[in-house]
C-alpha atoms as a PDB file:
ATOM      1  CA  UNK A   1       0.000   0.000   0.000  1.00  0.00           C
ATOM      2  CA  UNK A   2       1.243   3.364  -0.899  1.00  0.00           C
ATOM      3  CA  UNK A   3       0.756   6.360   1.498  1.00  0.00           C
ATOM      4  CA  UNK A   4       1.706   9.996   1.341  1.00  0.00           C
ATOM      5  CA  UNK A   5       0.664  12.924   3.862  1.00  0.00           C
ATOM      6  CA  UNK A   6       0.688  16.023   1.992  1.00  0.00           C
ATOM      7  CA  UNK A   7       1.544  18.658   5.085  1.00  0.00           C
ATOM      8  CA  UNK A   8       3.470  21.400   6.252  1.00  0.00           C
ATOM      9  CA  UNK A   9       5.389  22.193   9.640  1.00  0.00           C
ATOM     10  CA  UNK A  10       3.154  24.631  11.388  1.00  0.00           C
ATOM     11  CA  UNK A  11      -0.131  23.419  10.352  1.00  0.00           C
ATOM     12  CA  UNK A  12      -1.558  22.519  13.590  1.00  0.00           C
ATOM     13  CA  UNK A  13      -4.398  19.731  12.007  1.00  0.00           C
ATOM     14  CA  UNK A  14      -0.952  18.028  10.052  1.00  0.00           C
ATOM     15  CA  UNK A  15       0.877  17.956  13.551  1.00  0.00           C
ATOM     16  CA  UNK A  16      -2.026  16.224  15.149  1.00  0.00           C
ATOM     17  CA  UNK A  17      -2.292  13.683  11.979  1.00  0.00           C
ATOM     18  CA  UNK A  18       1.736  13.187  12.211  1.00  0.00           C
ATOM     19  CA  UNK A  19       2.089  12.980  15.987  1.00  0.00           C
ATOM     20  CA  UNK A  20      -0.518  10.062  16.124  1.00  0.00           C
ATOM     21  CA  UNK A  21       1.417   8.298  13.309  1.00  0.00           C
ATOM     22  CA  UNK A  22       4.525   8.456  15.335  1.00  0.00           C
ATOM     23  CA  UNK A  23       2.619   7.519  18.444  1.00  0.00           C
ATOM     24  CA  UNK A  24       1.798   4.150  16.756  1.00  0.00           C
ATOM     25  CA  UNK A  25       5.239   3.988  15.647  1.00  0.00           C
ATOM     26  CA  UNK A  26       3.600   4.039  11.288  1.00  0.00           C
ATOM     27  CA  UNK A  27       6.647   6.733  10.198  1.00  0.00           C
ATOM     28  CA  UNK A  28       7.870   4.047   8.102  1.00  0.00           C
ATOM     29  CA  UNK A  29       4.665   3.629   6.797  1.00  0.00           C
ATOM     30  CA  UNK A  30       4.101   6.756   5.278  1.00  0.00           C
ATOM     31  CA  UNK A  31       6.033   9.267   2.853  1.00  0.00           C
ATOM     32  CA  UNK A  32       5.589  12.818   3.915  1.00  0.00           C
ATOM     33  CA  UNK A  33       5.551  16.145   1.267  1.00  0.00           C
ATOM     34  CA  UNK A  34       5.288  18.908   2.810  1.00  0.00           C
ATOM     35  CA  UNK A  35       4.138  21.537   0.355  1.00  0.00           C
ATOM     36  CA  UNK A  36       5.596  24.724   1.426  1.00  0.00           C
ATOM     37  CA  UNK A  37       9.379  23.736   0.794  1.00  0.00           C
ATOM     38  CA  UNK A  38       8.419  21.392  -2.045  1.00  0.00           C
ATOM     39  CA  UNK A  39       6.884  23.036  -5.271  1.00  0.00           C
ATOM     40  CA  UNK A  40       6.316  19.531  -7.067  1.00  0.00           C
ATOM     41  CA  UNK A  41       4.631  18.119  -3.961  1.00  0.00           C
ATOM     42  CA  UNK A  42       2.677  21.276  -3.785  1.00  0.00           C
ATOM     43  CA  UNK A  43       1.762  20.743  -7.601  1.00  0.00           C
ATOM     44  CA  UNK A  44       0.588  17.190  -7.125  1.00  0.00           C
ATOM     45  CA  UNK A  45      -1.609  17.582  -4.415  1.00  0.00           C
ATOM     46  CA  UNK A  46      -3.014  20.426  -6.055  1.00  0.00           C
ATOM     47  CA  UNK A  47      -3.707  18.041  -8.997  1.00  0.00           C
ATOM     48  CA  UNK A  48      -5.198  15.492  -6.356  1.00  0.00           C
ATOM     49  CA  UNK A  49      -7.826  17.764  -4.875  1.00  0.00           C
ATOM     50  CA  UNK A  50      -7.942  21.019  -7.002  1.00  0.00           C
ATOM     51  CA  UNK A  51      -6.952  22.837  -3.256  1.00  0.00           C
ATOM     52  CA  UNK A  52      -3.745  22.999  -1.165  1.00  0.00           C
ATOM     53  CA  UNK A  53      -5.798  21.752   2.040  1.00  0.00           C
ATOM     54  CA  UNK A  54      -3.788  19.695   3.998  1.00  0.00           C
ATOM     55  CA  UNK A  55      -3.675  17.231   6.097  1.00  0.00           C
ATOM     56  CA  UNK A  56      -4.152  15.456   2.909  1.00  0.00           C
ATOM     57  CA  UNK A  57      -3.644  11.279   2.959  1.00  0.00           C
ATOM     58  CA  UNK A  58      -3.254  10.019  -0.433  1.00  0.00           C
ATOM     59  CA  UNK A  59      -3.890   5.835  -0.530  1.00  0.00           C
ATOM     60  CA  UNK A  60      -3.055   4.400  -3.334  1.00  0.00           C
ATOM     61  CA  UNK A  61      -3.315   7.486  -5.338  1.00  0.00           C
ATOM     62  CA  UNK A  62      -6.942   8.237  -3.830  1.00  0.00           C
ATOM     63  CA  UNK A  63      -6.566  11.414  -1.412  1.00  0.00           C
ATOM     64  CA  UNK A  64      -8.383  11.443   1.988  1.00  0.00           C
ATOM     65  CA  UNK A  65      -8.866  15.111   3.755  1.00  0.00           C
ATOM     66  CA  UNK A  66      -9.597  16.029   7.215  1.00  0.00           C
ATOM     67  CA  UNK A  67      -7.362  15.166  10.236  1.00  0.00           C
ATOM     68  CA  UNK A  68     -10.021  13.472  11.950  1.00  0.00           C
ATOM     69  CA  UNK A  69     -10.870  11.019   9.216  1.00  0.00           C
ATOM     70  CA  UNK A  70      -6.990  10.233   8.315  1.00  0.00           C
ATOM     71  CA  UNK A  71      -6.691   9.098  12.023  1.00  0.00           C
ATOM     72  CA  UNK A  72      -9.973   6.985  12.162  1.00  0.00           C
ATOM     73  CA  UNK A  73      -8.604   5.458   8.942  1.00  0.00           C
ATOM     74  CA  UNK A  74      -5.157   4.800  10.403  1.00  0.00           C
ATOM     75  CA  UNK A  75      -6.800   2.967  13.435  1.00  0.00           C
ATOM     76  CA  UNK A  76      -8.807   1.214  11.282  1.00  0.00           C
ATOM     77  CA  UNK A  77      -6.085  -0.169   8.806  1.00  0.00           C
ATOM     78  CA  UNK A  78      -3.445  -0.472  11.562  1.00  0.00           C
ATOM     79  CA  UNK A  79      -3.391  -2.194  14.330  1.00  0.00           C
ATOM     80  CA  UNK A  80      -1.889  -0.265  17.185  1.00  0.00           C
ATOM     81  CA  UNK A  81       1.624  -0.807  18.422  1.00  0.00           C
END
């Protein structure tokens, strides 16, 4: 499976998505972008969704939005460490 969290540093909603994947010990799991010191990753996800909205969870090249549903999904598909 093939995940990548479109984020950026500050954004509060992408720090609760990230700390919770480190909390489960996933980081391996997942490829981060983070769109505001990568132009191309910027450019993708803006081809994903039409909007820079992050957190953004792409899953096998479908994109999820909202923090709250990218955890519920992570909890779902992962069982926890």
């Amino acid at each position: 499976m093939k995940l990548e969290l479109y984020h950026f540093q500050s954004c509060p909603y992408c720090i609760k998505v990230r700390n919770h994947i480190e909390r489960l010990g996933l980081n391996s799991h997942f490829e981060y972008f983070d769109i505001l010191t990568d132009s191309k990753a910027y450019e993708r996800l803006m081809k994903l969704n039409n909007d820079d909205q992050v957190p953004c969870l792409v899953i096998n090249g479908v994109p999820m939005l909202e923090s709250e549903d990218i955890i519920a999904w992570i909890n779902k598909n992962f069982k926890r460490a």
